[in-house]
N, C-alpha and C. Protein backbone atom coordinates (compact mmCIF):
# COMPACT_ATOMS: atom_id res chain seq x y z
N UNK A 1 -16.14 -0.78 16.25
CA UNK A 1 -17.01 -1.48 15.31
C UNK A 1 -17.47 -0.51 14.23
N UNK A 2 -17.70 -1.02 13.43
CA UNK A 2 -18.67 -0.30 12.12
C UNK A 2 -19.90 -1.02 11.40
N UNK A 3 -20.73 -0.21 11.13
CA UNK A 3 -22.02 -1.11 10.70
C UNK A 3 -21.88 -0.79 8.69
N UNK A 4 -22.32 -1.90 8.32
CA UNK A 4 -22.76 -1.83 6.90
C UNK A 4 -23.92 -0.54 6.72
N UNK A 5 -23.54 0.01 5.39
CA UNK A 5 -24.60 1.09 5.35
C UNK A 5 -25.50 0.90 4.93
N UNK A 6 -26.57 -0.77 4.82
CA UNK A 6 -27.47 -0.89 4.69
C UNK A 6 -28.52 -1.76 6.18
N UNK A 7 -27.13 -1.33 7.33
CA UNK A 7 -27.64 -1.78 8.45
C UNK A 7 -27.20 -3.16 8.58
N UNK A 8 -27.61 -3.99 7.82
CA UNK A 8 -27.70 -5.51 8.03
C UNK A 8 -26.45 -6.19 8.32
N UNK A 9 -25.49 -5.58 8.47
CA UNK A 9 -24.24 -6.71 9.35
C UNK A 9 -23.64 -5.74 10.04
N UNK A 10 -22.99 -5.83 10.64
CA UNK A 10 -21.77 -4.69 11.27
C UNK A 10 -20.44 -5.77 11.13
N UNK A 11 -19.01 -5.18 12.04
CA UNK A 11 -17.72 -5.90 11.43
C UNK A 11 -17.45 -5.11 12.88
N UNK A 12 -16.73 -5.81 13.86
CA UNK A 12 -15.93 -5.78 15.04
C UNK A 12 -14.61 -6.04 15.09
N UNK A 13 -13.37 -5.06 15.31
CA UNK A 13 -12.30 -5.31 15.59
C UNK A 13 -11.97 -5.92 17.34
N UNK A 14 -10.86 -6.68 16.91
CA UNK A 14 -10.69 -7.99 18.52
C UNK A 14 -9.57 -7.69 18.90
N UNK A 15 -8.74 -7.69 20.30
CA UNK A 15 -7.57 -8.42 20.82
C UNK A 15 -6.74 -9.91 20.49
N UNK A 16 -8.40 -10.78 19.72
CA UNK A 16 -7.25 -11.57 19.65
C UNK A 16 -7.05 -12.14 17.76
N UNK A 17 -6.68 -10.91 17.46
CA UNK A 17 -5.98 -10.50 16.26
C UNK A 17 -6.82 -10.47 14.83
N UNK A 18 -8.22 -10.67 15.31
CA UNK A 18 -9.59 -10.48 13.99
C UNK A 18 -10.32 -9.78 14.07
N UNK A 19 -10.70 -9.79 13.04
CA UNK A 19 -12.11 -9.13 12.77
C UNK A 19 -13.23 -10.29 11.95
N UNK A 20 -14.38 -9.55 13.28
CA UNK A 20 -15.90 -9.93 12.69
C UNK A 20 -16.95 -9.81 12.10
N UNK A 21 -17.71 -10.49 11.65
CA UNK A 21 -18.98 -9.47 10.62
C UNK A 21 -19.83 -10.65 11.17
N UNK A 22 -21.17 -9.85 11.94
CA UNK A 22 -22.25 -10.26 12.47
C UNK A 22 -23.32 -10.01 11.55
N UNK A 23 -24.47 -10.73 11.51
CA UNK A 23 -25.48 -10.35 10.92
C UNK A 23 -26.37 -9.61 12.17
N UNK A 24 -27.53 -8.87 12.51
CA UNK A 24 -28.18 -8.18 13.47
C UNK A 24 -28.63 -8.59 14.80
N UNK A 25 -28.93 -9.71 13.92
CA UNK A 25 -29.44 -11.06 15.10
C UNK A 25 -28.18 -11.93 15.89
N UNK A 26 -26.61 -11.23 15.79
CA UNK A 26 -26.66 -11.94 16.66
C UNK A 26 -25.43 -13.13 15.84
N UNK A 27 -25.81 -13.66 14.91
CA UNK A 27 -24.75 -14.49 14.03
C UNK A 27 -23.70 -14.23 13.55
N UNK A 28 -22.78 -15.01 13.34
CA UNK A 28 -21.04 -14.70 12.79
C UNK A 28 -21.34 -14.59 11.58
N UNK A 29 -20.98 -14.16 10.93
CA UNK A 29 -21.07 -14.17 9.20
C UNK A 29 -19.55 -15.11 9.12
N UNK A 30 -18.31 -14.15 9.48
CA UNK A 30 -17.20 -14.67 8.96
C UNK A 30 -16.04 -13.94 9.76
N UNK A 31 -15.37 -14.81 10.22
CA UNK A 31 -13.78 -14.66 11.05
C UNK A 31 -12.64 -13.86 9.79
N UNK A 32 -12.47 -12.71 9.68
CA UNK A 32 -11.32 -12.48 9.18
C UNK A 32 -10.10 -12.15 9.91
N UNK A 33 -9.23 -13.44 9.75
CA UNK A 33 -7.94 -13.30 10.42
C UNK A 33 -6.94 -13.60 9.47
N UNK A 34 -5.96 -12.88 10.37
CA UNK A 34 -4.60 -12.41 9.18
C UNK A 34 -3.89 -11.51 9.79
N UNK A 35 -3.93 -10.45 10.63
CA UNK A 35 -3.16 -9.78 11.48
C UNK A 35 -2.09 -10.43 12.46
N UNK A 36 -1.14 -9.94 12.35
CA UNK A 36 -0.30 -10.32 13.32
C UNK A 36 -0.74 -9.92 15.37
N UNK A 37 -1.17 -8.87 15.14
CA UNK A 37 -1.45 -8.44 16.31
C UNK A 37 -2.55 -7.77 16.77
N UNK A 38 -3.01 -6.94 17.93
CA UNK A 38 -4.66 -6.68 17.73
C UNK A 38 -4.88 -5.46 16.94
N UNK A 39 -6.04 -6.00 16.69
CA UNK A 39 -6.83 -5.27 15.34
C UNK A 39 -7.75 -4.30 16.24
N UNK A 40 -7.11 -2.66 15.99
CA UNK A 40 -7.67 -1.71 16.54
C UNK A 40 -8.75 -0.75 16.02
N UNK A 41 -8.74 -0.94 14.41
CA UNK A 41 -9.37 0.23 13.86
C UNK A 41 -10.18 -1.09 12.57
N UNK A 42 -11.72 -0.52 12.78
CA UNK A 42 -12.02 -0.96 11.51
C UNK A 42 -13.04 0.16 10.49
N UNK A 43 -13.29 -0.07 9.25
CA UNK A 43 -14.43 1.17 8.33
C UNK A 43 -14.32 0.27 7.58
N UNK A 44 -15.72 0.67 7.39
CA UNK A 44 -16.58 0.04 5.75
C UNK A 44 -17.00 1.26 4.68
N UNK A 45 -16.76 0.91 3.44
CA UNK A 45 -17.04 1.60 2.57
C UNK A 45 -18.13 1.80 2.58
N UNK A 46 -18.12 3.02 1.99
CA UNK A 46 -19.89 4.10 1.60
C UNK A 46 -20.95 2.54 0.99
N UNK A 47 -20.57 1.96 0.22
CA UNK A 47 -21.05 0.80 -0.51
C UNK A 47 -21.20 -0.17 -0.19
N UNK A 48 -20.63 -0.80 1.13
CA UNK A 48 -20.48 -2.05 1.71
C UNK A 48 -19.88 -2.74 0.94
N UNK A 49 -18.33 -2.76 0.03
CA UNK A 49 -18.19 -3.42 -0.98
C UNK A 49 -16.71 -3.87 -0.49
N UNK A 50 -16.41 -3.31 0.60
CA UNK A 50 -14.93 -3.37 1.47
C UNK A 50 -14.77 -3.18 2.74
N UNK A 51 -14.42 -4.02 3.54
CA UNK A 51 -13.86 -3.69 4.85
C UNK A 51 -12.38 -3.30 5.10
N UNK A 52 -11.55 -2.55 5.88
CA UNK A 52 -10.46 -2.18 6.18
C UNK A 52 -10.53 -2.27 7.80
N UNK A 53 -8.82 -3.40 8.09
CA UNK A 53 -9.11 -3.35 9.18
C UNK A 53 -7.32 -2.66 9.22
N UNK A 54 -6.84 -2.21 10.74
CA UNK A 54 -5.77 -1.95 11.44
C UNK A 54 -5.56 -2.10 12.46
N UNK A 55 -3.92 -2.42 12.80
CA UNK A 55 -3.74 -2.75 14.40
C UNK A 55 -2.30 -1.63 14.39
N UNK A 56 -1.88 -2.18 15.41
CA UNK A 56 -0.35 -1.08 15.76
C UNK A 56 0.81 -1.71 15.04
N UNK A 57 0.42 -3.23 14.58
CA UNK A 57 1.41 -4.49 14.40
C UNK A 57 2.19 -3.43 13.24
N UNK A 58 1.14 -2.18 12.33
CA UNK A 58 1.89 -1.74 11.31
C UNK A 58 1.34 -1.80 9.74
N UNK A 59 0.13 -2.80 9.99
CA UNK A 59 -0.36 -3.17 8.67
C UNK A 59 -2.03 -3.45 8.57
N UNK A 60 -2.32 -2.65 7.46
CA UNK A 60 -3.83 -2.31 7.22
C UNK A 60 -4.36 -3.62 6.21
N UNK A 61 -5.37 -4.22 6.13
CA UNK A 61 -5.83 -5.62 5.07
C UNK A 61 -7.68 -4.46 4.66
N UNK A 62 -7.63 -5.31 3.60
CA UNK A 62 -8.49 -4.78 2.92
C UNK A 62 -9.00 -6.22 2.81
N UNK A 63 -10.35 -6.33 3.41
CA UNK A 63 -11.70 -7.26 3.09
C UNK A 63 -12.34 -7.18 1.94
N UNK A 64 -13.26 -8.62 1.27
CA UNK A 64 -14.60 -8.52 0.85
C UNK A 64 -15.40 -9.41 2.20
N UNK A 65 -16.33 -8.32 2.41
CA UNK A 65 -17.40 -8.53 3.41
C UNK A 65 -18.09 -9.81 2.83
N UNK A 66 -18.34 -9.78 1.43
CA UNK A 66 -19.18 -11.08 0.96
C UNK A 66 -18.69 -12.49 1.07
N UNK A 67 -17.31 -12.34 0.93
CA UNK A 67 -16.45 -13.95 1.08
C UNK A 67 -15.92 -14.10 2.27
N UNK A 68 -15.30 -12.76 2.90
CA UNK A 68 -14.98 -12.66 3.99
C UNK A 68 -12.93 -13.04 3.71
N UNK A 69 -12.71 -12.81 2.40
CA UNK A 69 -11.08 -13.46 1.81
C UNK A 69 -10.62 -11.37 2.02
N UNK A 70 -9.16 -11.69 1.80
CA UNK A 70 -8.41 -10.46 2.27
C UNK A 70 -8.56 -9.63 0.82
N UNK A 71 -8.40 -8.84 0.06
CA UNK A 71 -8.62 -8.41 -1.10
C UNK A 71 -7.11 -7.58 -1.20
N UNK A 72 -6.59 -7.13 -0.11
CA UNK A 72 -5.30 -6.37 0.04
C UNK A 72 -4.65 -6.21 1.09
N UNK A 73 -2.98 -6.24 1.00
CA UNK A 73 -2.48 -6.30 2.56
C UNK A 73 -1.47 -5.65 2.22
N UNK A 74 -1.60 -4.22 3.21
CA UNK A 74 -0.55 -3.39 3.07
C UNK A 74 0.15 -2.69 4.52
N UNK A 75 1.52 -3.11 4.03
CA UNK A 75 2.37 -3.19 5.53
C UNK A 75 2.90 -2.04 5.84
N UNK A 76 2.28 -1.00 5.27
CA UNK A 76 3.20 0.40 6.11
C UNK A 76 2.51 1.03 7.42
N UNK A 77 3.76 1.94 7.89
CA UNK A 77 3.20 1.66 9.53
C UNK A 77 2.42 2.59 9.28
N UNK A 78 2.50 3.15 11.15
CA UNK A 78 1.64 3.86 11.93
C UNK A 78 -0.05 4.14 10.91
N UNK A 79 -0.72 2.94 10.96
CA UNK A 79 -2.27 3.07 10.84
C UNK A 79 -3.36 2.83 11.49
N UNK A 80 -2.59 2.37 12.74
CA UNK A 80 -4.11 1.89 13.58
C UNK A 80 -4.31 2.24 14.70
N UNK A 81 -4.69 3.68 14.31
CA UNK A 81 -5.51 4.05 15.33
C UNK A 81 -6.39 4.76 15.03
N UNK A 82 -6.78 5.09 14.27
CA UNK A 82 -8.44 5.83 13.87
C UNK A 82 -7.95 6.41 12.28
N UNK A 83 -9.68 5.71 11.44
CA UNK A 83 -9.81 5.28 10.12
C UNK A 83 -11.07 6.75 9.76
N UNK A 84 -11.02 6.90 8.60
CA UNK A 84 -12.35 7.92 8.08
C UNK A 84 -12.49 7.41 6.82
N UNK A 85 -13.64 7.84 6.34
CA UNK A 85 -14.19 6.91 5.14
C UNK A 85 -14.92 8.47 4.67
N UNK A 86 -14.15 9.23 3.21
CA UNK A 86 -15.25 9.72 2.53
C UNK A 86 -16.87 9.16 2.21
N UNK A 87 -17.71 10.66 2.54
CA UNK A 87 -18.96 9.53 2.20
C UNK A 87 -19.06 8.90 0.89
N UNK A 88 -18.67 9.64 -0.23
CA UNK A 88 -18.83 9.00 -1.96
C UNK A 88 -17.76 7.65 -1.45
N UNK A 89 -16.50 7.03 -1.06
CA UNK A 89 -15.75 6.48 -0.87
C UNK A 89 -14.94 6.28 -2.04
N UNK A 90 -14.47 7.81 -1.95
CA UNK A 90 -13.16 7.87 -2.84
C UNK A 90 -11.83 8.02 -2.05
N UNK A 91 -11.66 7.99 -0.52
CA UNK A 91 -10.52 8.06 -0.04
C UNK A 91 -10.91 7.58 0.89
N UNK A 92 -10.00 6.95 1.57
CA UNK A 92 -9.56 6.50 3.47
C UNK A 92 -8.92 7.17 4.04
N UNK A 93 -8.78 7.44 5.21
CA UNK A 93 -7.83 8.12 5.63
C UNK A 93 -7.38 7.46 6.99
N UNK A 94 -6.18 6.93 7.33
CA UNK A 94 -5.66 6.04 8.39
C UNK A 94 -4.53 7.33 9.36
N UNK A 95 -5.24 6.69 10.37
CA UNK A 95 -3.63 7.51 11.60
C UNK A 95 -3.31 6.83 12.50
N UNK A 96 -2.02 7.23 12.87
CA UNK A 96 -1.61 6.52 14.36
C UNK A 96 -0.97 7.00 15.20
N UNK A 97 -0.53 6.21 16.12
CA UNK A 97 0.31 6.80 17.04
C UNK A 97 1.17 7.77 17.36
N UNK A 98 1.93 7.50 15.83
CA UNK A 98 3.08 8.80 15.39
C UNK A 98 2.71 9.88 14.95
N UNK A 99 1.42 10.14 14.70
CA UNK A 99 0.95 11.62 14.20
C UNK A 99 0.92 11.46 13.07
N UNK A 100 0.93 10.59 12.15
CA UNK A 100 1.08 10.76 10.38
C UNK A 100 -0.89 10.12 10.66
N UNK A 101 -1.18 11.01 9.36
CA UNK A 101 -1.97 11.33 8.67
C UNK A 101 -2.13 10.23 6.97
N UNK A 102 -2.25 9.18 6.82
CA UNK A 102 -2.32 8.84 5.24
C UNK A 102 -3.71 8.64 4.43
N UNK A 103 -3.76 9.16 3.55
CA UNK A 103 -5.08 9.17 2.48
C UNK A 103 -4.91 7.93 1.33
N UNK A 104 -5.83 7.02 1.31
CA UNK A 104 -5.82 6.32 0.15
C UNK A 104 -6.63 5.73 -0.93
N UNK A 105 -6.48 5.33 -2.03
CA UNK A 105 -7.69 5.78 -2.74
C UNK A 105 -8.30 3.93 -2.91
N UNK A 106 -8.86 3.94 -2.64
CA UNK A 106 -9.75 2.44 -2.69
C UNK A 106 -9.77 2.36 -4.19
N UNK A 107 -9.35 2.65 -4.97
CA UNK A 107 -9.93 2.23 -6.68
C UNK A 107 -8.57 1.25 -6.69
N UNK A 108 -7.62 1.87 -6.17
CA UNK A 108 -6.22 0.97 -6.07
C UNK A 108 -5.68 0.32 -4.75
N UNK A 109 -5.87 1.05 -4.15
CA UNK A 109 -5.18 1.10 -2.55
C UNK A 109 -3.83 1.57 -2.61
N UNK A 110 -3.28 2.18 -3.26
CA UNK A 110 -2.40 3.08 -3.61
C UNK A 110 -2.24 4.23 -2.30
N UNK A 111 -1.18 4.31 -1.57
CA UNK A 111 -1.28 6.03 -0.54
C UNK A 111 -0.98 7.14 -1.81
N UNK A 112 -1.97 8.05 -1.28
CA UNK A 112 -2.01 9.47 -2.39
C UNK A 112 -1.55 10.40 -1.49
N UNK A 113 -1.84 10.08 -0.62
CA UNK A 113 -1.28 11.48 0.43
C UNK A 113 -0.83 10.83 1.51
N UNK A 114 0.01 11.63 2.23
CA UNK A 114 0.78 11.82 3.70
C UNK A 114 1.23 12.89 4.57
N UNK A 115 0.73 13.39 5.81
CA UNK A 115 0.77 14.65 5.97
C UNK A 115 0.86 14.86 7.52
N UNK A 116 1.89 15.82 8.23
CA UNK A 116 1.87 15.41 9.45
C UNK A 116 2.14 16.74 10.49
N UNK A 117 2.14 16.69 11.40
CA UNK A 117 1.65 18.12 11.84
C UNK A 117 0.92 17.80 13.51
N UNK A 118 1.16 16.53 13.36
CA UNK A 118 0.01 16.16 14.97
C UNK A 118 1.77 15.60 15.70
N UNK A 119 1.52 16.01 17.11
CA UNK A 119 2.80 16.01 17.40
C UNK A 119 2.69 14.78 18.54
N UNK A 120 1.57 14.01 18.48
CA UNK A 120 1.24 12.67 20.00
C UNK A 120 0.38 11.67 18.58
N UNK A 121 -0.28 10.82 19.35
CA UNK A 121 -1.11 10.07 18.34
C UNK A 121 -1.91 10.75 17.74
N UNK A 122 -2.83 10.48 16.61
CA UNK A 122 -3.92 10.84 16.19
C UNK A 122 -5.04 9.59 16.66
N UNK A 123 -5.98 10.17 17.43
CA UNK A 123 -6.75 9.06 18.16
C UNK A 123 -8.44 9.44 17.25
N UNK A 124 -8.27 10.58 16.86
CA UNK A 124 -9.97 10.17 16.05
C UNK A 124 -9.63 11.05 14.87
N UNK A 125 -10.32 10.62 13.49
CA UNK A 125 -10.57 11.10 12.60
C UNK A 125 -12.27 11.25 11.62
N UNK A 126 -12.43 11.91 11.08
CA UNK A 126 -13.58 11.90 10.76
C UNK A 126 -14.44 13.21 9.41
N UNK A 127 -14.69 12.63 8.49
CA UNK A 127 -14.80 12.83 7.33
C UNK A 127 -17.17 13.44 7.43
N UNK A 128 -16.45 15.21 6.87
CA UNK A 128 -17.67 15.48 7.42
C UNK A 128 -18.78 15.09 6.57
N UNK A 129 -20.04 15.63 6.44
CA UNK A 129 -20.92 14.69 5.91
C UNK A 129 -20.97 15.20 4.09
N UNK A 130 -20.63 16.48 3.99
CA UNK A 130 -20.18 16.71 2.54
C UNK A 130 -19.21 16.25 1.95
N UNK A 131 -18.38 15.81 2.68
CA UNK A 131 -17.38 15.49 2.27
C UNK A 131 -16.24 16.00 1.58
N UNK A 132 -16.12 17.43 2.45
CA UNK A 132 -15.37 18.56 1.97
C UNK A 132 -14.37 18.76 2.96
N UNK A 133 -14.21 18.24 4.21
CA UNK A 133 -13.14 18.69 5.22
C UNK A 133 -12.93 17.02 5.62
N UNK A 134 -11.89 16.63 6.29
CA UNK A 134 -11.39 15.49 7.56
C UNK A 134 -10.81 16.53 8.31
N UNK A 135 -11.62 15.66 9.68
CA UNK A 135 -11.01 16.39 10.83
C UNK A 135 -9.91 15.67 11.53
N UNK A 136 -8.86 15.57 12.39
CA UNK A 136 -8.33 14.91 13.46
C UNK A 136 -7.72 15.49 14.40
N UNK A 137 -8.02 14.48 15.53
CA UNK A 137 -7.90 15.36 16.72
C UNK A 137 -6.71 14.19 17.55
N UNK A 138 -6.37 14.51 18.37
CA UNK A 138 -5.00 13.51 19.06
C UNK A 138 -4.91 13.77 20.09
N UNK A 139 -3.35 13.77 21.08
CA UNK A 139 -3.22 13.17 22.11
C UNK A 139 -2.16 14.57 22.27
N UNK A 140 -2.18 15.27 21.00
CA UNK A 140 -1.52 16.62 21.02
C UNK A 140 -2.45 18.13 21.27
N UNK A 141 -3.36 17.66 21.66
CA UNK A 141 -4.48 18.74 21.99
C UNK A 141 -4.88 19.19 21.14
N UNK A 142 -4.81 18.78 19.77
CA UNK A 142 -5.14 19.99 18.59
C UNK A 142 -6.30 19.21 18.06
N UNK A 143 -6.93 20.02 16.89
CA UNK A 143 -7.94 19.40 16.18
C UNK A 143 -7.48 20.74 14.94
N UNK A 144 -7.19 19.74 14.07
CA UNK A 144 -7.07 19.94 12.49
C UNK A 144 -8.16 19.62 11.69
N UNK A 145 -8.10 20.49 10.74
CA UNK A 145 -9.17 20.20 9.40
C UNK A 145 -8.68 20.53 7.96
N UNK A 146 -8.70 19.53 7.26
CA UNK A 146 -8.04 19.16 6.03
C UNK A 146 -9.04 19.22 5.01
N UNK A 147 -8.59 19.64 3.94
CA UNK A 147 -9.45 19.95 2.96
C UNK A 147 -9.03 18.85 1.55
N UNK A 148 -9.68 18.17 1.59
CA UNK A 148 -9.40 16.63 0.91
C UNK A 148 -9.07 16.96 -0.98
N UNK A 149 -9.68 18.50 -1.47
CA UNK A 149 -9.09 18.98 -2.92
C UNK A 149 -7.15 19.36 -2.49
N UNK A 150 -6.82 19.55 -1.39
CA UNK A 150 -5.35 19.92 -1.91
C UNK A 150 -4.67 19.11 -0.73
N UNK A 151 -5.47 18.43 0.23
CA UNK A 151 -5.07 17.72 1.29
C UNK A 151 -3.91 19.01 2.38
N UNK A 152 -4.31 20.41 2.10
CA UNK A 152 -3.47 20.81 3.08
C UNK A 152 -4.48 21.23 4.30
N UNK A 153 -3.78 21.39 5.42
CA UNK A 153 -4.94 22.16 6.29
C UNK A 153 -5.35 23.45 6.46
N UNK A 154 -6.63 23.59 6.48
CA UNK A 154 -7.33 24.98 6.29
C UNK A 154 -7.57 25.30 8.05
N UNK A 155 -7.37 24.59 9.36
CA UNK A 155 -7.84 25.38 10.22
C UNK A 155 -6.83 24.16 11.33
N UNK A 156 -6.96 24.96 12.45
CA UNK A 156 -5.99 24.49 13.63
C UNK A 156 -7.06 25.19 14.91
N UNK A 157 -7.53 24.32 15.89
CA UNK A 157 -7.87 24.63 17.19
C UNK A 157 -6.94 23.62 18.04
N UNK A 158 -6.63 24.95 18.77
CA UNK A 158 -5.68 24.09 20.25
C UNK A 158 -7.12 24.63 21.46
N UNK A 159 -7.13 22.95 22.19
CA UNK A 159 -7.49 22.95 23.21
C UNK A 159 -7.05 22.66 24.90
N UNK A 160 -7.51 22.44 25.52
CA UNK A 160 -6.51 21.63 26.77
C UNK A 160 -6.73 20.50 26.90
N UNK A 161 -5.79 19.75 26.65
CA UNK A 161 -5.35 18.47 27.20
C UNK A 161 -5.77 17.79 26.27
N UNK A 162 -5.40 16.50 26.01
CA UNK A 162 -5.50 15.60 24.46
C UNK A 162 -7.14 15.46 24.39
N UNK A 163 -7.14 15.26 23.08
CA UNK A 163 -8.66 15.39 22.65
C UNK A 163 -9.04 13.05 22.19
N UNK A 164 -9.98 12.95 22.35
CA UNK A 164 -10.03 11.44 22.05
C UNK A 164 -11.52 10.96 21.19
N UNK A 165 -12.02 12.12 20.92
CA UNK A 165 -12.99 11.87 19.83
C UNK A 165 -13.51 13.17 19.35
N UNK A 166 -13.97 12.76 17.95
CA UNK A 166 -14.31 14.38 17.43
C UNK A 166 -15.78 13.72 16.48
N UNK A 167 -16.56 14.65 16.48
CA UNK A 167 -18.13 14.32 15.48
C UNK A 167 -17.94 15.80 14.72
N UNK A 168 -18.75 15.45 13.85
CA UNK A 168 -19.24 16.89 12.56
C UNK A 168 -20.79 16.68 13.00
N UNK A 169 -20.98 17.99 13.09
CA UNK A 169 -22.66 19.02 13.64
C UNK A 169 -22.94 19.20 12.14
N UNK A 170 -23.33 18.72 11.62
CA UNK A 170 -23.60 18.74 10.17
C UNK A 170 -22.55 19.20 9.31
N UNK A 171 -22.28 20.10 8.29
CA UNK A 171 -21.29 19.97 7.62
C UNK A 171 -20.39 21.03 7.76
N UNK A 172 -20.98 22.47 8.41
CA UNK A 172 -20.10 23.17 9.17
C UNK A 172 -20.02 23.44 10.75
N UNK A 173 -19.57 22.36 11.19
CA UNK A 173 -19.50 22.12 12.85
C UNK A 173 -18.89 20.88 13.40
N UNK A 174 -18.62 20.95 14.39
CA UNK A 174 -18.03 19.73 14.78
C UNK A 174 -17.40 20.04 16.31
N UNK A 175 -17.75 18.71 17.22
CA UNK A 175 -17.74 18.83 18.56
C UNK A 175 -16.36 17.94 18.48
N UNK A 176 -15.48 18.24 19.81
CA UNK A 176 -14.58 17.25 20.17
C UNK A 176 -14.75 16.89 21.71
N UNK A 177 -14.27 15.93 22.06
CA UNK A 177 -14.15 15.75 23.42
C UNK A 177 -13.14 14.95 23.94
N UNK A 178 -12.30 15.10 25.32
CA UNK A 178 -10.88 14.98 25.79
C UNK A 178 -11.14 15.35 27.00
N UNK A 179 -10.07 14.94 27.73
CA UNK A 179 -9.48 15.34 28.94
C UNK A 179 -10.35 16.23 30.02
N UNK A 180 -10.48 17.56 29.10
CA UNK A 180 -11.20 18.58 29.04
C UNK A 180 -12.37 19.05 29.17
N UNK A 181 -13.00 17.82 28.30
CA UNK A 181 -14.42 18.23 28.07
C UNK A 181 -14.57 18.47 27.09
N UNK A 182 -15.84 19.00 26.70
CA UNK A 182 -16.62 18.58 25.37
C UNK A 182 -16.35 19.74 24.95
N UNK A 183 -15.92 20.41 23.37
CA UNK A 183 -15.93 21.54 22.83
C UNK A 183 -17.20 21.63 21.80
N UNK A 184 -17.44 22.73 20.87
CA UNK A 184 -17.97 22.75 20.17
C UNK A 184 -17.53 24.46 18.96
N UNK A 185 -16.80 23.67 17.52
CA UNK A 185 -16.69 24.56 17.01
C UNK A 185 -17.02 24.84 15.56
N UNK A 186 -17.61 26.13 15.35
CA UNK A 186 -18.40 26.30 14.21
C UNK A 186 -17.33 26.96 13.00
N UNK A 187 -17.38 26.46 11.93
CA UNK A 187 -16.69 26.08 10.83
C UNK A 187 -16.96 26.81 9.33
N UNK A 188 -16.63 27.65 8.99
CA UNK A 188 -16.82 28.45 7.76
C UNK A 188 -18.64 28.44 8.01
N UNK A 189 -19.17 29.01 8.73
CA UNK A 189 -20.55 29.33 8.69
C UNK A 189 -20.93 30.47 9.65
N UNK A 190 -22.20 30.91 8.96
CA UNK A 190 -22.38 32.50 9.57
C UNK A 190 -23.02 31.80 11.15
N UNK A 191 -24.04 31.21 11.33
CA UNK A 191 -24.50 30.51 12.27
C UNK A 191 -23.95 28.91 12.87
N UNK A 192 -24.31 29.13 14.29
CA UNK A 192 -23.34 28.11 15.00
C UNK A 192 -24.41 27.32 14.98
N UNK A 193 -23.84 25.92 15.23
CA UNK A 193 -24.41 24.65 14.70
C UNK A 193 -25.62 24.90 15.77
N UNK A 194 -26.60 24.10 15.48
CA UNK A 194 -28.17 24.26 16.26
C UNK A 194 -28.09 23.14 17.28
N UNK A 195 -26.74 23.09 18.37
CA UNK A 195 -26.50 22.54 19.47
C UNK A 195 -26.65 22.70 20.58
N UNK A 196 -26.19 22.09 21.96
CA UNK A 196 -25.86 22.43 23.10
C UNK A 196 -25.03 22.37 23.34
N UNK A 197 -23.90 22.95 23.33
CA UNK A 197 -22.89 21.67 23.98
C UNK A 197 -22.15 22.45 25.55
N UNK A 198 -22.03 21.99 26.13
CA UNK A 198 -20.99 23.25 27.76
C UNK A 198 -20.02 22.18 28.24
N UNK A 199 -18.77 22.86 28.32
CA UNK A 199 -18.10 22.15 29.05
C UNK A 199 -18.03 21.71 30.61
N UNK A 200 -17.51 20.67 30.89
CA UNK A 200 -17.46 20.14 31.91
C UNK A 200 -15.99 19.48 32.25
C-alpha cells in the first residue's frame, strides 16, 4: 500500500487484479482495474497527482487518484516488484524479478534509464530523503546505491543471504533486512546514523 502525502486516502494493490484508494475512515474512493494479473507494487507521487500501479503480468498503468481513469499504460516487462518515488517526483524507479532496474520521468512517462547489475529479483527499492542516492536490495544479497545525476552506481554491499527490504536512516544511512538479519550501513558520512540496529 501507499498513503497520499497529505494523509487523507491511501491506494492498495490486490490479487484480484486492482487497485484501491480508501479514504481514512474506511471508504472506497475508487476500483482501478485494468491489469491483466495481480497488482504487486503500488507509489504515489510526492504531489498526490498520480498513482502507479505493477504486477509480474509485465505492465505498469499510471492513475489519476481524482477520477480514478488510467492516465498511462505501459507494457514493458520486469516492473513489479518494488517501485521508488523521488521526493521532488521527478523520477520512478520500477524493478523486478529479472534484476533490471528502470527510471522514469513522470513529466512524460518516457524510460530514461535502465541499468542492471542485480543478479535474482530486485525486491525493495528506495529513494533517500534528499534525494540524492536509490538504493536496491534483492534476492542476490547485494544492496546497491545509485546516484540519480549519472544513474551509475556509487557503492555495492554484499551481505548473506537475499536481502527483502531496505529503509534510509536519514540521508546518509540506511538499514536492510533479509534472511540474515537486520544490517545497518553508514553512507558518505563521518558519523554513523544515531541508531540501534544488531543482528539477529
Amino acid at each position: 500500500m501507499a498513503f497520499a502525502p497529505d494523509g487523507s486516502w491511501l491506494v492498495t494493490a490486490g490479487t484480484d487484479r486492482t487497485a484501491r484508494i480508501w479514504d481514512l475512515d474506511g471508504q472506497e474512493r475508487a476500483v482501478l482495474a485494468g491489469h491483466q494479473g495481480v497488482v504487486n507494487v503500488v507509489a504515489v507521487a510526492p504531489d498526490g497527482n498520480w498513482i502507479a500501479t505493477a504486477g509480474y503480468e509485465g505492465g505498469m498503468q499510471i492513475w489519476d487518484p481524482a477520477s480514478g481513469r488510467v492516465q498511462a499504460i505501459l507494457t514493458v516487462q520486469d516492473v513489479g516488484v518494488s517501485m521508488a518515488v523521488s521526493p521532488d517526483g521527478t523520477w520512478l524507479a520500477t524493478a523486478g524479478r529479472e534484476g533490471t532496474v528502470r527510471i522514469w520521468d513522470p513529466a512524460s512517462w518516457q524510460e530514461c534509464a535502465v541499468f542492471t547489475g542485480h543478479s535474482g529479483s530486485v525486491v525493495a527499492a528506495e529513494a533517500s530523503p534528499d534525494g540524492r542516492w536509490l538504493a536496491t536490495a534483492g534476492t542476490d544479497s547485494t544492496v546497491r546505491i545509485w546516484d540519480p545525476a549519472s544513474w551509475r552506481a556509487q557503492a555495492l554491499m554484499r551481505v548473506e543471504e537475499a536481502v527483502y527490504a531496505c529503509a534510509w536512516l536519514g540521508a546518509g544511512g540506511i538499514a536492510v533486512g533479509g534472511l540474515a538479519g537486520l544490517y545497518a550501513f553508514n553512507l558518505l558520512t563521518r558519523t554513523p546514523p544515531a541508531v540501534g540496529v544488531r543482528s539477529h
